[in-house]
PDB file of N, CA and C in Angstrom:
ATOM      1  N   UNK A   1      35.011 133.703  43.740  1.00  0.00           N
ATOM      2  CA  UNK A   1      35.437 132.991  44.925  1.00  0.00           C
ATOM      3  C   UNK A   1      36.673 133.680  45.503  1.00  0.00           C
ATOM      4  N   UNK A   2      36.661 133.800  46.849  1.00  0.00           N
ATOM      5  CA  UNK A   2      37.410 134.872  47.412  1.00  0.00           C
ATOM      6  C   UNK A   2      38.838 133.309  47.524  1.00  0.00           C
ATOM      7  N   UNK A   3      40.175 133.932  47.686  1.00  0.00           N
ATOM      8  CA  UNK A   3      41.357 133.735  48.054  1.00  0.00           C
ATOM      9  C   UNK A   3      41.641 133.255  49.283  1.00  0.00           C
ATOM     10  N   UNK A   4      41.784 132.152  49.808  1.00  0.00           N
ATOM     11  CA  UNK A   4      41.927 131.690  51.320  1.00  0.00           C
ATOM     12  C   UNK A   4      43.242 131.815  51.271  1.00  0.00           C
ATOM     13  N   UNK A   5      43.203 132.339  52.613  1.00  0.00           N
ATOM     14  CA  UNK A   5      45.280 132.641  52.656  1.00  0.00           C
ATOM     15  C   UNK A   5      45.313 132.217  53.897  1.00  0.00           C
ATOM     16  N   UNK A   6      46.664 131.717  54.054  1.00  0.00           N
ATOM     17  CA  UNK A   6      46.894 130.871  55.193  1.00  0.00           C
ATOM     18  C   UNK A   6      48.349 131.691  56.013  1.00  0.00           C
ATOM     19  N   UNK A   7      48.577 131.761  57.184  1.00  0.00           N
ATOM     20  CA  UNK A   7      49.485 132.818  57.616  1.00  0.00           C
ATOM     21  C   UNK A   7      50.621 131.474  57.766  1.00  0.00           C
ATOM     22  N   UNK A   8      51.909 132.336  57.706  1.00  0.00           N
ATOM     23  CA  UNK A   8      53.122 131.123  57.548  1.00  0.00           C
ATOM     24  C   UNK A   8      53.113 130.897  58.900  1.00  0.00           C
ATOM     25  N   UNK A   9      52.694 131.280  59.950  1.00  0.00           N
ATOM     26  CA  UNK A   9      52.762 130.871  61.077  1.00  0.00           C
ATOM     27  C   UNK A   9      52.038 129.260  60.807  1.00  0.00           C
ATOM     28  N   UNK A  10      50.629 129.591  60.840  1.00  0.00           N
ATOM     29  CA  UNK A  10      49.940 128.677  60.364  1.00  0.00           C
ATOM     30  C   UNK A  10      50.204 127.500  59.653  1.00  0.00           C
ATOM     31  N   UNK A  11      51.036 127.873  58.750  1.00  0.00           N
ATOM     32  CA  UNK A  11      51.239 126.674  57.672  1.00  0.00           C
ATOM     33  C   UNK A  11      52.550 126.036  58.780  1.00  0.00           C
ATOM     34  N   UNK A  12      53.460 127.035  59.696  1.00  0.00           N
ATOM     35  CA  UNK A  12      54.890 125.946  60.040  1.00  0.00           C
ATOM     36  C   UNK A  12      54.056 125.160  60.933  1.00  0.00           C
ATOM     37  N   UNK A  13      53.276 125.711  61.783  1.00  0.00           N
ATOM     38  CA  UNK A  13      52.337 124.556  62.426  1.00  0.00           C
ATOM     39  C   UNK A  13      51.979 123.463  61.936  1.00  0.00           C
ATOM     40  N   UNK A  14      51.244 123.425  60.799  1.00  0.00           N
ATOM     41  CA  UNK A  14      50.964 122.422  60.080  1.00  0.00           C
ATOM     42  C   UNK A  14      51.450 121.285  59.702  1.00  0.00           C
ATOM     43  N   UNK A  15      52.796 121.916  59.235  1.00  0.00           N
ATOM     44  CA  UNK A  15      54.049 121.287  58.962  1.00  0.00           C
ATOM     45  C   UNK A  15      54.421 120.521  60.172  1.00  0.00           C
ATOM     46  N   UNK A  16      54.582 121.779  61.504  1.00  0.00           N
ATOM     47  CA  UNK A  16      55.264 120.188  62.412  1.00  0.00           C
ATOM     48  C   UNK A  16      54.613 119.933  63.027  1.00  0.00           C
ATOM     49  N   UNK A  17      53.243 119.364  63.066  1.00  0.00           N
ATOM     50  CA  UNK A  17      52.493 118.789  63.030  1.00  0.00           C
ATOM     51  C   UNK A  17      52.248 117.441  62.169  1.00  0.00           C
ATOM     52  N   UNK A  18      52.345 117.518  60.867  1.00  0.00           N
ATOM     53  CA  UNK A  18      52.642 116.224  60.210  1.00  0.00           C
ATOM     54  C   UNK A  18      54.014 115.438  59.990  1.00  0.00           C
ATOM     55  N   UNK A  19      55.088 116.429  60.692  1.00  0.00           N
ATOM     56  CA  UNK A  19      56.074 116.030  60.634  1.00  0.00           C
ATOM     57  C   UNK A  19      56.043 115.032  61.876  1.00  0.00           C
ATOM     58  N   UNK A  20      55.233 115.297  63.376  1.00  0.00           N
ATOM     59  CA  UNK A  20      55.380 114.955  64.456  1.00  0.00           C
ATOM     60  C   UNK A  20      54.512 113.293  64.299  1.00  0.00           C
ATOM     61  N   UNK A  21      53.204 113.396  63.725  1.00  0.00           N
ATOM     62  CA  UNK A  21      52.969 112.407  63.415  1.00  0.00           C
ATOM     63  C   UNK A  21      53.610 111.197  62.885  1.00  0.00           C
ATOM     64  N   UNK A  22      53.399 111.881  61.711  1.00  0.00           N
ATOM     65  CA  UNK A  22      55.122 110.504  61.108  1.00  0.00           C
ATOM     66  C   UNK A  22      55.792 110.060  61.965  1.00  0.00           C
ATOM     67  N   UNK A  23      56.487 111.253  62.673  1.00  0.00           N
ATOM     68  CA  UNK A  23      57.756 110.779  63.736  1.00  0.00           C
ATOM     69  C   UNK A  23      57.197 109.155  64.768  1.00  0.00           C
ATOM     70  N   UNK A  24      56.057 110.064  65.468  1.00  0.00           N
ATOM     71  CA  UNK A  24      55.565 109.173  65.953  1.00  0.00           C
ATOM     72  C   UNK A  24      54.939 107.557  65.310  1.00  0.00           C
ATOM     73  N   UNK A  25      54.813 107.737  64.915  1.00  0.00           N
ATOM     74  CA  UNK A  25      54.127 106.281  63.568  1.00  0.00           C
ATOM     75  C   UNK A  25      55.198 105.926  63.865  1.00  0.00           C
ATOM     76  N   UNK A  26      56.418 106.141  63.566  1.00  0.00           N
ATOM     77  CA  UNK A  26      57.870 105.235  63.265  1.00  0.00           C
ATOM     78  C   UNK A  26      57.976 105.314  64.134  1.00  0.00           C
ATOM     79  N   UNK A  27      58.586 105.927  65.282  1.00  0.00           N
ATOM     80  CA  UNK A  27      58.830 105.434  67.048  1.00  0.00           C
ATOM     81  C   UNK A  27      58.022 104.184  67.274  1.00  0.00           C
ATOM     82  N   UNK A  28      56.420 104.240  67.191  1.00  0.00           N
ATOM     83  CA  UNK A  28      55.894 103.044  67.388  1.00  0.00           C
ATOM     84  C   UNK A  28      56.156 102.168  66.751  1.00  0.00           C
ATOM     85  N   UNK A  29      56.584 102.178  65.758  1.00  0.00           N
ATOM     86  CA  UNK A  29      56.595 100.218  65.171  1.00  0.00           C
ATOM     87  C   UNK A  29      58.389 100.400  64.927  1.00  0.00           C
ATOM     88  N   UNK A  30      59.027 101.003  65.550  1.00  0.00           N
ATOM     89  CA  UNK A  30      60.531 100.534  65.731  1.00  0.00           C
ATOM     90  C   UNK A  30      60.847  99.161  66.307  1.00  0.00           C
ATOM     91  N   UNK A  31      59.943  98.606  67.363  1.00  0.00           N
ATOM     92  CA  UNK A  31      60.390  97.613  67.901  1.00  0.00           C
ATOM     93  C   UNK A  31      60.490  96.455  67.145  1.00  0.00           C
ATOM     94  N   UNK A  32      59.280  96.634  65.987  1.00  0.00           N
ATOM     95  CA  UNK A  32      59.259  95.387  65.077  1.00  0.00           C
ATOM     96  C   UNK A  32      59.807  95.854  63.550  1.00  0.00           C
ATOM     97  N   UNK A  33      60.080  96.844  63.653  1.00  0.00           N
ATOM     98  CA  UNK A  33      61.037  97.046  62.543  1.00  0.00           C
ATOM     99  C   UNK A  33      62.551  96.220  62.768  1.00  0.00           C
ATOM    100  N   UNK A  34      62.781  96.132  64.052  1.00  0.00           N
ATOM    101  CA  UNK A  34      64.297  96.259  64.277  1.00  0.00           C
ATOM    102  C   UNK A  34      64.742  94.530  64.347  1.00  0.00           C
ATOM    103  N   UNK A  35      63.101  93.830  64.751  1.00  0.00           N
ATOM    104  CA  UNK A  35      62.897  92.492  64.460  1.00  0.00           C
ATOM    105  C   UNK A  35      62.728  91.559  63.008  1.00  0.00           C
ATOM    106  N   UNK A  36      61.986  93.229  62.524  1.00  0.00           N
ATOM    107  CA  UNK A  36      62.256  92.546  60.606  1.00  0.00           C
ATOM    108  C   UNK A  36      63.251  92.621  59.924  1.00  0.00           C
ATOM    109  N   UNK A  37      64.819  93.665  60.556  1.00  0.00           N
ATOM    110  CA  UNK A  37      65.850  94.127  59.875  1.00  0.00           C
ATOM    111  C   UNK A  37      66.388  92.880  60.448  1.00  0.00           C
ATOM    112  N   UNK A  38      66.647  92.128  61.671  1.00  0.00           N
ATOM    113  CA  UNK A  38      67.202  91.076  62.212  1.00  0.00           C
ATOM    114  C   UNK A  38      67.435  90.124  61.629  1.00  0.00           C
ATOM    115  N   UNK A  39      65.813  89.764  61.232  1.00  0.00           N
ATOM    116  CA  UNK A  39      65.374  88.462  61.121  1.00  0.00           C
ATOM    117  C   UNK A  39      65.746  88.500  59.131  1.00  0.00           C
ATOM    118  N   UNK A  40      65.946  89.636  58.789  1.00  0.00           N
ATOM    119  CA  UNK A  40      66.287  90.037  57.282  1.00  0.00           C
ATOM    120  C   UNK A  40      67.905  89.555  57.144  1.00  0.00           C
ATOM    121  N   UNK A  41      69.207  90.060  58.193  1.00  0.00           N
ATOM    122  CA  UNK A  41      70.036  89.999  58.255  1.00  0.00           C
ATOM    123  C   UNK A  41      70.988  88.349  58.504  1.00  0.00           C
ATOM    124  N   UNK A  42      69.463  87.732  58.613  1.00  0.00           N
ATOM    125  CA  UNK A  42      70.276  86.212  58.888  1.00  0.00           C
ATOM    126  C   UNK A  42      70.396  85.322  57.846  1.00  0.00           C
TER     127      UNK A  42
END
């Protein structure tokens, strides 16, 4: 079985790429995060 190689270009893509996701996931539910830290704080 031959060696799949991946070019580091490739892989930083990858990277911020799942980094961007995440990001995004948490941007979206900030609004009710900031309602559960609130509603935590009382």
């Amino acid at each position: 079985m031959r060696d799949i190689r991946i070019s580091p270009t490739a892989q930083l893509a990858a990277i911020l790429a799942v980094v961007a996701v995440i990001g995004l996931a948490i941007v979206a539910q900030l609004p009710e995060l900031q309602r559960y830290l609130k509603l935590r704080s009382m």
